[in-house]
Protein backbone atom coordinates (compact mmCIF):
# COMPACT_ATOMS: atom_id res chain seq x y z
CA UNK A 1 10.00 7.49 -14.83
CA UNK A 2 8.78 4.84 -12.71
CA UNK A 3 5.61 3.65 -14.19
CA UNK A 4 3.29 0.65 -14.55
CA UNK A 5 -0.10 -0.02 -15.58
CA UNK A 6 -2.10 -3.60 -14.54
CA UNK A 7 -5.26 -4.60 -15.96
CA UNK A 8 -6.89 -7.68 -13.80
CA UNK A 9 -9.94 -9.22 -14.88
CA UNK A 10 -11.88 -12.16 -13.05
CA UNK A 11 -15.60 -12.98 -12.93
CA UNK A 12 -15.85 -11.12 -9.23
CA UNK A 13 -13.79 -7.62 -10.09
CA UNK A 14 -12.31 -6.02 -12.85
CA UNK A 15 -9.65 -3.40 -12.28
CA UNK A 16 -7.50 -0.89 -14.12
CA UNK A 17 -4.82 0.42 -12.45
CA UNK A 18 -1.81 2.94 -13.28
CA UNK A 19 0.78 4.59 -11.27
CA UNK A 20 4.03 6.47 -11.35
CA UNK A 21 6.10 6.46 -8.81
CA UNK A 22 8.16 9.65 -9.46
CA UNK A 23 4.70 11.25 -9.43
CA UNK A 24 3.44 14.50 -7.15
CA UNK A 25 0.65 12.57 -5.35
CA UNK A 26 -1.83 12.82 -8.04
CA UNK A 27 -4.40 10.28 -7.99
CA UNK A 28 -8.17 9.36 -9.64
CA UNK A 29 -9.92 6.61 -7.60
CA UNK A 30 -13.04 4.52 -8.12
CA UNK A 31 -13.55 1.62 -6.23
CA UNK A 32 -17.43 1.65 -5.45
CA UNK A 33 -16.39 1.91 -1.85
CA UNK A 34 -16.38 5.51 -0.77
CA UNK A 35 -14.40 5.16 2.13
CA UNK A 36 -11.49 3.10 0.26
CA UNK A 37 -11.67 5.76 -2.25
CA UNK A 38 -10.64 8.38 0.31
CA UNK A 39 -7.93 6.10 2.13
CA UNK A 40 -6.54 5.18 -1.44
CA UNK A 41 -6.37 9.07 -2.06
CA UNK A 42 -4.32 9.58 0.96
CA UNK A 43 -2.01 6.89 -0.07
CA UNK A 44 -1.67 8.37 -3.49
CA UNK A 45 -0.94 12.02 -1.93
CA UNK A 46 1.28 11.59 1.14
CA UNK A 47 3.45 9.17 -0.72
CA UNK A 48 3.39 11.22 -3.83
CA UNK A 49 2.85 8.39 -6.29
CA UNK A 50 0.29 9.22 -8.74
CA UNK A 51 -2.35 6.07 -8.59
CA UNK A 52 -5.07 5.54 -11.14
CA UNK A 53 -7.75 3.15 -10.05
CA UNK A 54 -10.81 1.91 -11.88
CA UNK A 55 -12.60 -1.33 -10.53
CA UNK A 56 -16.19 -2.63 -11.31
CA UNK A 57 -16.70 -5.32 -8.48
CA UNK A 58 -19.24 -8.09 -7.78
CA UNK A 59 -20.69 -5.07 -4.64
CA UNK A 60 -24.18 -6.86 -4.58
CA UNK A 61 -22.51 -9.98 -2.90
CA UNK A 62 -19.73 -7.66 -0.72
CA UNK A 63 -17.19 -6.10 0.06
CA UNK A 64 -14.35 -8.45 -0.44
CA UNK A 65 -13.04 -9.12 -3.35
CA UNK A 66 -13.19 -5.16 -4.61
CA UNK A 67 -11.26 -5.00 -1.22
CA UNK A 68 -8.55 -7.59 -1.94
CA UNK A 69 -8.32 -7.07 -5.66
CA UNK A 70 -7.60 -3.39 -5.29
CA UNK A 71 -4.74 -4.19 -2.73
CA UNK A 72 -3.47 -7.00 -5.32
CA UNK A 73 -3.30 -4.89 -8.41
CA UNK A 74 -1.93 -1.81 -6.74
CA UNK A 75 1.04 -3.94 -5.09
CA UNK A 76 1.55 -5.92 -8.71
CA UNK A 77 1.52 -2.32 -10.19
CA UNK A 78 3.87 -1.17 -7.55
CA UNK A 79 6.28 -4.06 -7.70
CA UNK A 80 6.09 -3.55 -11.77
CA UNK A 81 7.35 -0.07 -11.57
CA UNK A 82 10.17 -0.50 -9.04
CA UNK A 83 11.55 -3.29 -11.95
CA UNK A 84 15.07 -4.57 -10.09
CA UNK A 85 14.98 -1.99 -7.00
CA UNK A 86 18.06 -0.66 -8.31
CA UNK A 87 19.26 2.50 -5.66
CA UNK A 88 16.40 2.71 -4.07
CA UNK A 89 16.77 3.59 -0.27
CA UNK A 90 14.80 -0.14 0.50
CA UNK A 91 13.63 1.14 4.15
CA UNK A 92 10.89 3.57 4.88
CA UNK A 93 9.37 4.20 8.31
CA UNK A 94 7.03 6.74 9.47
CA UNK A 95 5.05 7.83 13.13
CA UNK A 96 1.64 9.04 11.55
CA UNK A 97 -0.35 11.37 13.82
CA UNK A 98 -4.22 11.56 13.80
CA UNK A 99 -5.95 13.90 16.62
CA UNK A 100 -6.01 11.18 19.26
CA UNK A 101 -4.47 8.39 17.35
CA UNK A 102 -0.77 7.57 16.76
CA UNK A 103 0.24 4.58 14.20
CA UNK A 104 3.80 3.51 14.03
CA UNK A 105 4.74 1.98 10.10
CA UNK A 106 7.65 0.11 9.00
CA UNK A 107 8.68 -1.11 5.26
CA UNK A 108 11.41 -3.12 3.74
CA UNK A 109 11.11 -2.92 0.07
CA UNK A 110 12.86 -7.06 0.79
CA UNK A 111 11.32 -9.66 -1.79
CA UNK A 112 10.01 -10.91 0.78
CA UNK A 113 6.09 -10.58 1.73
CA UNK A 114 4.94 -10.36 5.03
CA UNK A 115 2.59 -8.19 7.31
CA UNK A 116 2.41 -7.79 10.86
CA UNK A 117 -0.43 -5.77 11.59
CA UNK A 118 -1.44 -4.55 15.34
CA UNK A 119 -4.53 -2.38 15.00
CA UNK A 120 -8.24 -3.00 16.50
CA UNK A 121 -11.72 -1.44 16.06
CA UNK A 122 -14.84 -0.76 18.38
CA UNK A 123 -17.18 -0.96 15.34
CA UNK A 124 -18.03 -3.10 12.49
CA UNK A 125 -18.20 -0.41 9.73
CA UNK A 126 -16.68 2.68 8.90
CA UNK A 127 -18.71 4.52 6.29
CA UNK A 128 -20.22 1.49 3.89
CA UNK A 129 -17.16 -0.26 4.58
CA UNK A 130 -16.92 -3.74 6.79
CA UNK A 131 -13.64 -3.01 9.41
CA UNK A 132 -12.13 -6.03 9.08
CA UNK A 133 -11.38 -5.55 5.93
CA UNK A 134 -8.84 -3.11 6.11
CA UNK A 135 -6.10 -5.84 7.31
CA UNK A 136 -7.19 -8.11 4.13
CA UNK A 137 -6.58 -4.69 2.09
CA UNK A 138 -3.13 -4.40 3.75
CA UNK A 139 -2.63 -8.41 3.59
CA UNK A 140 -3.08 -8.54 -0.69
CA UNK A 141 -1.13 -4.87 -0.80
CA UNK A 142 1.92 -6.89 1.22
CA UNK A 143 2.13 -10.15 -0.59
CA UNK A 144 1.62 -8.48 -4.09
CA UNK A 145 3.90 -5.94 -3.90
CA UNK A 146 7.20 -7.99 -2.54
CA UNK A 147 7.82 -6.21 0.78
CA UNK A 148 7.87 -6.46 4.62
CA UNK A 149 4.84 -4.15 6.97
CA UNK A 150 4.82 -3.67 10.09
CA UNK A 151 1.36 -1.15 11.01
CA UNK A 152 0.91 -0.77 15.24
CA UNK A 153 -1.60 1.31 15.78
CA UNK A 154 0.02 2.74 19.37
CA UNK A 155 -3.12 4.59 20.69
CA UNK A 156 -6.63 5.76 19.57
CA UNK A 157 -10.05 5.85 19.90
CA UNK A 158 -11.63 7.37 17.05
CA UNK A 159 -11.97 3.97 14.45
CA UNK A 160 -11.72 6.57 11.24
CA UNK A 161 -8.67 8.28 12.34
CA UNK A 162 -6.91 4.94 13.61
CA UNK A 163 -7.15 3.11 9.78
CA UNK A 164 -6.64 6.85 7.87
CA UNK A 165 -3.50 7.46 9.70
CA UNK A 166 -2.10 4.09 9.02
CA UNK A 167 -2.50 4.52 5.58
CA UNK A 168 -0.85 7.79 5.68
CA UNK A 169 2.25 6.10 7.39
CA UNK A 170 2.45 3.59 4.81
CA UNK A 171 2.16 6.51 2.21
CA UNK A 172 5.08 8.42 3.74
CA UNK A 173 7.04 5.22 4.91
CA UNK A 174 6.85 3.65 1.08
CA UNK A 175 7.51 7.63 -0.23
CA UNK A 176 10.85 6.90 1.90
CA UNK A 177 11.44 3.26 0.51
CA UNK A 178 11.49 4.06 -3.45
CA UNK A 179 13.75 7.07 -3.07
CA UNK A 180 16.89 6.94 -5.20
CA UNK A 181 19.51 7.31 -2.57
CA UNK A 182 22.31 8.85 -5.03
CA UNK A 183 25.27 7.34 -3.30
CA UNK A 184 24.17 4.23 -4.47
CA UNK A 185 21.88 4.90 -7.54
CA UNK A 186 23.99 2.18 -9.52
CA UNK A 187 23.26 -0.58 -6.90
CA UNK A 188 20.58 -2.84 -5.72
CA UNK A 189 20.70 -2.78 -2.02
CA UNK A 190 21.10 -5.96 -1.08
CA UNK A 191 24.78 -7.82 -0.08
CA UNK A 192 22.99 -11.14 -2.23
CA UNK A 193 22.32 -8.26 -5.54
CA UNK A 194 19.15 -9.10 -5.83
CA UNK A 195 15.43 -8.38 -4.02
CA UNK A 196 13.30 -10.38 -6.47
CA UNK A 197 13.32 -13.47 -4.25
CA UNK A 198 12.83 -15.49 -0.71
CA UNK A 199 15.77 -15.69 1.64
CA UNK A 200 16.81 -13.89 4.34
CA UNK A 201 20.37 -12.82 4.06
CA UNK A 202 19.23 -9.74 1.63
């Protein structure tokens, strides 16, 4: 099994965090922030990595740093379990449906961190939660976790179903990434044999 379990403490959050990634999509979440909660559930269940998140955060000041620090330990967790991305399939992309709404995701399991992300709301809040922090979320998430994003929301209207179904494209574009592809299950895919670092012949 694919496992890994992160415990990061500072004077604004402190977090507990396990996950499996040969899991069935079985999570626990408690951020403080209902509506990352729920989008943190859908990432657990579409991508079908069990995720185990506990975070007391500095909430009488804001948002933020619960925000960042959950997307931090879950990519350092995520990274951890992966270990030398030996066989795994390394790309994952998904078109994720919502009513109205239609968000294109893209992943490269690389080494390399870096997020493109093409999405825009009509309101300041969704639930308790401040909007523009859902690109910081998927900012810390990207540069923790060692990989490439690309999220374009394509069309929508409705604010909700335009962040909920990019989270469910990463869920089922990473579910695609971290499969074992068994024709190469002995090999890290990569002509340079290794994704632990910068470059960009890998």
């Amino acid at each position: 099994m694919r496992t890994a379990t992160i415990s990061r403490k500072t004077k604004e959050t402190s977090i507990d965090v396990s996950l499996n990634l040969d899991g069935t999509g079985i999570y626990s979440v408690s951020t403080g922030i209902g509506f990352l909660d729920h989008m943190l559930e859908q990432l657990s269940r579409h991508s079908l990595i069990d995720l185990d998140v506990k975070i007391a955060g500095d909430l009488h000041i804001d948002q933020h740093h619960t925000t960042e620090d959950s997307g931090i330990a879950i990519g350092e967790a995520f990274s951890q379990a992966l270990g030398d991305r030996r066989g795994i399939t390394r790309f994952g992309a998904a078109y994720s449906p919502m009513d109205e709404t239609l968000t294109r995701v893209a992943i490269d399991i690389s080494g390399r961190p870096f997020l493109v992300w093409k999405a825009a709301f009509s309101q300041p809040r969704l639930g308790e939660m401040d909007t523009e922090l859902f690109e910081h979320w998927f900012h810390a998430f990207t540069g923790s976790a060692g990989i490439t994003l690309h999220v374009e929301n394509l069309y929508g209207r409705n604010n909700h179903h335009i962040i909920e179904s990019a989270f469910k494209g990463l869920a089922r574009a990473l579910r695609q990434a971290i499969e074992i592809d068994p024709r190469k299950a002995d090999s890290i895919p990569s002509t340079k044999g290794t994704l632990g670092g910068a470059g960009t012949d890998v």
